[in-house]
Protein backbone atom coordinates (compact mmCIF):
# COMPACT_ATOMS: atom_id res chain seq x y z
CA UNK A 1 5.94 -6.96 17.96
CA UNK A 2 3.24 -4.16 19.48
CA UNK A 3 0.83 -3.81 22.16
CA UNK A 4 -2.59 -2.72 21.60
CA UNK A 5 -4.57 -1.64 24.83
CA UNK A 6 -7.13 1.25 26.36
CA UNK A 7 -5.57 4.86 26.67
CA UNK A 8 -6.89 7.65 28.54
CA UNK A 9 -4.72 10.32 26.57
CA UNK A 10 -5.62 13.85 28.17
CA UNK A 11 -8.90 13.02 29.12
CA UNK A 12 -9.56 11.48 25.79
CA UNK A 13 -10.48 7.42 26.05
CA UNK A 14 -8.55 5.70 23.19
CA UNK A 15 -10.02 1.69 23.57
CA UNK A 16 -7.41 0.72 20.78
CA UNK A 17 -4.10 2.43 21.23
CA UNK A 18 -1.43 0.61 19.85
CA UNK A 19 2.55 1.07 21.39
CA UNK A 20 5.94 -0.48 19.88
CA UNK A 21 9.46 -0.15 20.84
CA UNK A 22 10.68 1.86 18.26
CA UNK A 23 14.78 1.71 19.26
CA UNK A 24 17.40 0.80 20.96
CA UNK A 25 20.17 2.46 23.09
CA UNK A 26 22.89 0.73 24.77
CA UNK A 27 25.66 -1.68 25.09
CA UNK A 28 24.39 -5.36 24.99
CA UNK A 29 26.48 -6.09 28.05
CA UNK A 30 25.13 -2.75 30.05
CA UNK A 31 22.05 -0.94 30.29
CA UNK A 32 19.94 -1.30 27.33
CA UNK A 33 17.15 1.55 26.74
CA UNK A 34 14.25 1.04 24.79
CA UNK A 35 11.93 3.91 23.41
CA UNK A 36 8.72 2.81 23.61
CA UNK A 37 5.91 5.31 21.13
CA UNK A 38 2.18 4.92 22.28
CA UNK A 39 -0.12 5.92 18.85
CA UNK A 40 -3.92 6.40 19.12
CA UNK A 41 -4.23 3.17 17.00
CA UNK A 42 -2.28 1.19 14.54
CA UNK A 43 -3.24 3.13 11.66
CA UNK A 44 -2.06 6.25 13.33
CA UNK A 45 1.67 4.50 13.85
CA UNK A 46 1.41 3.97 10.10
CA UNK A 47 1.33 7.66 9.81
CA UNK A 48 4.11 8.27 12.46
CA UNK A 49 1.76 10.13 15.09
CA UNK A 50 3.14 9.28 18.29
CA UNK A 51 0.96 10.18 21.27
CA UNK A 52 3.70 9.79 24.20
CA UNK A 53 7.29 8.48 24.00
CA UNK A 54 8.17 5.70 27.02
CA UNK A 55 11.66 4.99 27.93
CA UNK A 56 12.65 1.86 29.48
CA UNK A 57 16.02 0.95 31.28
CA UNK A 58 17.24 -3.16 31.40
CA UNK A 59 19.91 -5.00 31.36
CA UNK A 60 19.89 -7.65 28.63
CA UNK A 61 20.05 -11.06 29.78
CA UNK A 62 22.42 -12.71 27.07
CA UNK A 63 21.82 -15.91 28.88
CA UNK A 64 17.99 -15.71 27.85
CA UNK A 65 16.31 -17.77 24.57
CA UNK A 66 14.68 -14.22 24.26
CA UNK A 67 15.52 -11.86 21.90
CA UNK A 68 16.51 -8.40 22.91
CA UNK A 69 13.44 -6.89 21.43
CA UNK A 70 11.35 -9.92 23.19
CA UNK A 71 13.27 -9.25 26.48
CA UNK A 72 12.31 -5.15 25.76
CA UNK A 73 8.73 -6.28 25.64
CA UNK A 74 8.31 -8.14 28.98
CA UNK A 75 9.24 -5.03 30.04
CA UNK A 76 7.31 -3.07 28.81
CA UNK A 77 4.50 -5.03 29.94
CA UNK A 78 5.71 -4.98 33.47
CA UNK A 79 5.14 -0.94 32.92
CA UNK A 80 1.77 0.57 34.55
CA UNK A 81 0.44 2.06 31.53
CA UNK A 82 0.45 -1.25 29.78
CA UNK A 83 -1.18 -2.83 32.28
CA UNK A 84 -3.90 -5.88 30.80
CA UNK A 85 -2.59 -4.75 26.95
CA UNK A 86 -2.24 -7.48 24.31
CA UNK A 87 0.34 -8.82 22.13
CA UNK A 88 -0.60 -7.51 18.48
């Protein structure tokens, strides 16, 4: 699962960055944190050339059909930054 969106990474317009949860941190029954990495594109995560490192805080629903990384993602979205970004 990644996101692929526009970036405006210090004042540089990036129409195809590309972010992914990269790990986990947490106890299943507590606060879970995901690290999200934003790349300038795909090819760039390939290479391991994070741009910016999110962090995002949720508890995981154990009730939910979702997966923890699925759950991580609606987060994610939910996020500002990844405002109007696409499933990739």
């Amino acid at each position: 699962m990644a996101l692929s969106g526009p970036l405006l990474f210090r004042g540089i317009s990036l129409p195809s960055a590309y972010a992914r949860v990269e790990r986990f941190h947490g106890d299943q029954k507590v606060m879970v944190r995901a690290f999200v990495s934003t790349y300038a594109s795909a090819e760039a995560a390939v290479l391991g050339n994070e741009l910016t490192v999110d962090l995002v805080e949720f508890t995981y629903d154990l009730d939910s059909p979702l997966t923890l990384n699925a759950q991580a993602y609606g987060k994610v979205k939910e996020l500002p930054q990844f405002s109007g970004w696409s499933d990739c």
